[in-house]
Structures are given as structure tokens and as C-alpha cells.
Protein backbone atom coordinates (compact mmCIF):
# COMPACT_ATOMS: atom_id res chain seq x y z
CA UNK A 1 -33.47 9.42 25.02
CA UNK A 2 -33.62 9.51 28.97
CA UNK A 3 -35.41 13.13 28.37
CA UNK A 4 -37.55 11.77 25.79
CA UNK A 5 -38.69 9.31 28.09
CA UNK A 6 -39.19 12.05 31.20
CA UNK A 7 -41.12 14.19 28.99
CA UNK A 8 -43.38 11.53 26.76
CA UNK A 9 -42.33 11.81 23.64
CA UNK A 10 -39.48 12.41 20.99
CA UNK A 11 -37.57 15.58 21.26
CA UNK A 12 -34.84 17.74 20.11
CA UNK A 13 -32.12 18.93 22.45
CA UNK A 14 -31.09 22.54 21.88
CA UNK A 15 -27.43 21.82 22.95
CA UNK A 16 -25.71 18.64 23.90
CA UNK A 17 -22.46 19.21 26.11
CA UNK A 18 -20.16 15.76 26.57
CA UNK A 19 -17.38 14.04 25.59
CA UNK A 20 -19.20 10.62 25.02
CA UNK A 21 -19.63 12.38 21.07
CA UNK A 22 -21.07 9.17 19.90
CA UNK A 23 -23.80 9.54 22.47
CA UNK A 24 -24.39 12.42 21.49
CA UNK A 25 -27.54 12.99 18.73
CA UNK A 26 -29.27 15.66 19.35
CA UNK A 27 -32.62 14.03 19.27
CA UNK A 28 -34.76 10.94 19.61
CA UNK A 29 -36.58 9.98 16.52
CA UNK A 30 -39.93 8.90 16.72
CA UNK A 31 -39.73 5.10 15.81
CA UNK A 32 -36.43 4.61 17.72
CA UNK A 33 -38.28 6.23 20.87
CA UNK A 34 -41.33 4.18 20.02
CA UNK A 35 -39.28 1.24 20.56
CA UNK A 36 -37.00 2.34 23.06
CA UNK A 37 -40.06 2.66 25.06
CA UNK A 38 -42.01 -0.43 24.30
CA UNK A 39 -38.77 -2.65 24.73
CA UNK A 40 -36.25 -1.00 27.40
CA UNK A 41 -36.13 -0.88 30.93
CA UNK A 42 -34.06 2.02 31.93
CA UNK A 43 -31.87 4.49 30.81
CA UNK A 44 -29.26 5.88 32.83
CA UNK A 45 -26.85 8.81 32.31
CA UNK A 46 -23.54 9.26 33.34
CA UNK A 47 -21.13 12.35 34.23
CA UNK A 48 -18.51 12.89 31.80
CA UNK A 49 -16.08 12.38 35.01
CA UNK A 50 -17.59 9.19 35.11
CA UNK A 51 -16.82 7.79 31.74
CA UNK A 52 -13.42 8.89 32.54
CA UNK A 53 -12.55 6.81 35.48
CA UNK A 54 -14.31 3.65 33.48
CA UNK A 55 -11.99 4.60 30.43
CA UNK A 56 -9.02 4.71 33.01
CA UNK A 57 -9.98 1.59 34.71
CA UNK A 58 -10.52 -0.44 31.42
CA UNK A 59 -7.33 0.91 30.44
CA UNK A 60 -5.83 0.34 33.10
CA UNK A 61 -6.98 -3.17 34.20
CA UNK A 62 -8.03 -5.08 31.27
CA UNK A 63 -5.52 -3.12 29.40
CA UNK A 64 -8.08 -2.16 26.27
CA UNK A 65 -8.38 1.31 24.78
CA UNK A 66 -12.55 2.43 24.65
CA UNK A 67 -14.01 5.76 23.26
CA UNK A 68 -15.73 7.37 25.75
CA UNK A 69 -19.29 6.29 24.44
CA UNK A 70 -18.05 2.54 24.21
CA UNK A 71 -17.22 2.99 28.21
CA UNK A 72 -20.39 4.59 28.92
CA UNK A 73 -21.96 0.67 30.43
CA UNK A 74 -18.80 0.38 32.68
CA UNK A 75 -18.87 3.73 34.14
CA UNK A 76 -23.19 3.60 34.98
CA UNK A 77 -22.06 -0.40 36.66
CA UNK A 78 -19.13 1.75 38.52
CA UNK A 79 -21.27 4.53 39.71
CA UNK A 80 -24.11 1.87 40.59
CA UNK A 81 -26.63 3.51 38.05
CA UNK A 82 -27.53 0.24 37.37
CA UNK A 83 -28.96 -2.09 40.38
CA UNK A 84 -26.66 -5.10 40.85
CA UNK A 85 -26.87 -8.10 43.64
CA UNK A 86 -23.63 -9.27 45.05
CA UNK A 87 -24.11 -12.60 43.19
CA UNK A 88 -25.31 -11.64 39.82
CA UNK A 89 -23.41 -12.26 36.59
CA UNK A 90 -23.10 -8.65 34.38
CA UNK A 91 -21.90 -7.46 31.34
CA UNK A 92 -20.49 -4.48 29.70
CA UNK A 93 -20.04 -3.86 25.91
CA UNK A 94 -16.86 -2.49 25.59
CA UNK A 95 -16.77 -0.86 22.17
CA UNK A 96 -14.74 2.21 19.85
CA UNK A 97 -10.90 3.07 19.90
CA UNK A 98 -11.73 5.57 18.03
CA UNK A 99 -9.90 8.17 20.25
CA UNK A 100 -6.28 9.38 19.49
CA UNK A 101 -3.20 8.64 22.10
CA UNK A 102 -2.99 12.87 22.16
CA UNK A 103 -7.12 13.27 22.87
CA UNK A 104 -6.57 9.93 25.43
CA UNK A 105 -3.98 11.62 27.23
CA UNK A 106 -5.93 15.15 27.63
CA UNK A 107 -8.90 13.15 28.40
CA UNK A 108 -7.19 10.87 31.18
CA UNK A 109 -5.33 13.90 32.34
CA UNK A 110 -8.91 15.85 33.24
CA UNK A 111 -9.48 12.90 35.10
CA UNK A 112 -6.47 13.37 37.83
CA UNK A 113 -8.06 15.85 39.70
């Protein structure tokens, strides 16, 4: 969607490369990007390493298991892709366990380095 946006109008990516799989459609179709771009802001990527360290920290700290996709909002709030003010009140939807405890530990292992 964020290249849709940059180039104007729906497209087709020739090859999509992340672990965020539910992210992942290869293109925009028209009425979604119609209203994608009547209705939203922004959209922000984020780095695979990034959804990572969110799926570590929400592990980690509010001890529940997200897919990488359903940690994509945490890690663009941790890698300030998203403008925040000291005082404002923000949200993330946390969503998806869909990820095994063998793929979670290969996944959280990339993430050591």
C-alpha cells in the first residue's frame, strides 16, 4: 500500500520479501487503495528486525505471544515511525499467535545479534 500511495495508484509487487506474511499481499486492489487513500493518514513500514524486537518486547513485557504482522503497530511506535508527544495517550493492536514455539524461537533467535 505505502508504494501504491508513492506511485498514485494500485499496483502489483513483483516480489515481497518479509516475515510479517500476513502483511504480505502482493498488491493493492483498487477499491481498498481508493479508500486507503481517501480515509488514511500515513502508512509506515517497518524492518523485519524491527518487528522482531516489538515481538520480543511484547513477549517479554506484557508477556503475550504476537505474529509478526500483529506486532507490526508496536515496532513503527518503537522505531518512532509514528510521531508521538510525550503526553499523548497511544495504542497498539496487538493481534495473531499464529506462530509456532519452533518458528518463535528461530525468529527471536535472528533477533540476538
Amino acid at each position: 500500500m505505502r508504494r501504491s500511495l508513492d506511485a498514485g495508484r494500485a499496483i502489483r509487487l513483483e516480489q515481497i520479501a518479509t516475515i510479517a506474511d500476513g502483511l504480505a499481499s502482493p498488491m493493492a486492489g483498487e477499491l481498498t487503495y481508493a479508500i486507503v487513500k481517501q480515509y488514511v493518514d500515513d502508512v509506515v513500514t517497518v524492518t523485519d528486525h524491527e518487528i522482531l524486537r516489538a515481538m520480543g518486547m511484547i513477549l517479554s513485557r506484557a508477556k503475550l505471544l504476537a505474529e509478526p504482522s500483529g506486532a507490526a503497530a508496536t515496532a513503527a511506535l518503537l522505531a518512532r515511525r509514528i510521531p508521538v508527544d510525550e503526553h499523548d495517550r497511544v495504542i497498539a493492536v496487538v493481534s495473531g499467535g499464529n506462530v509456532s514455539v519452533d518458528k518463535l524461537g528461530e525468529l527471536l533467535g535472528e533477533d540476538r545479534d
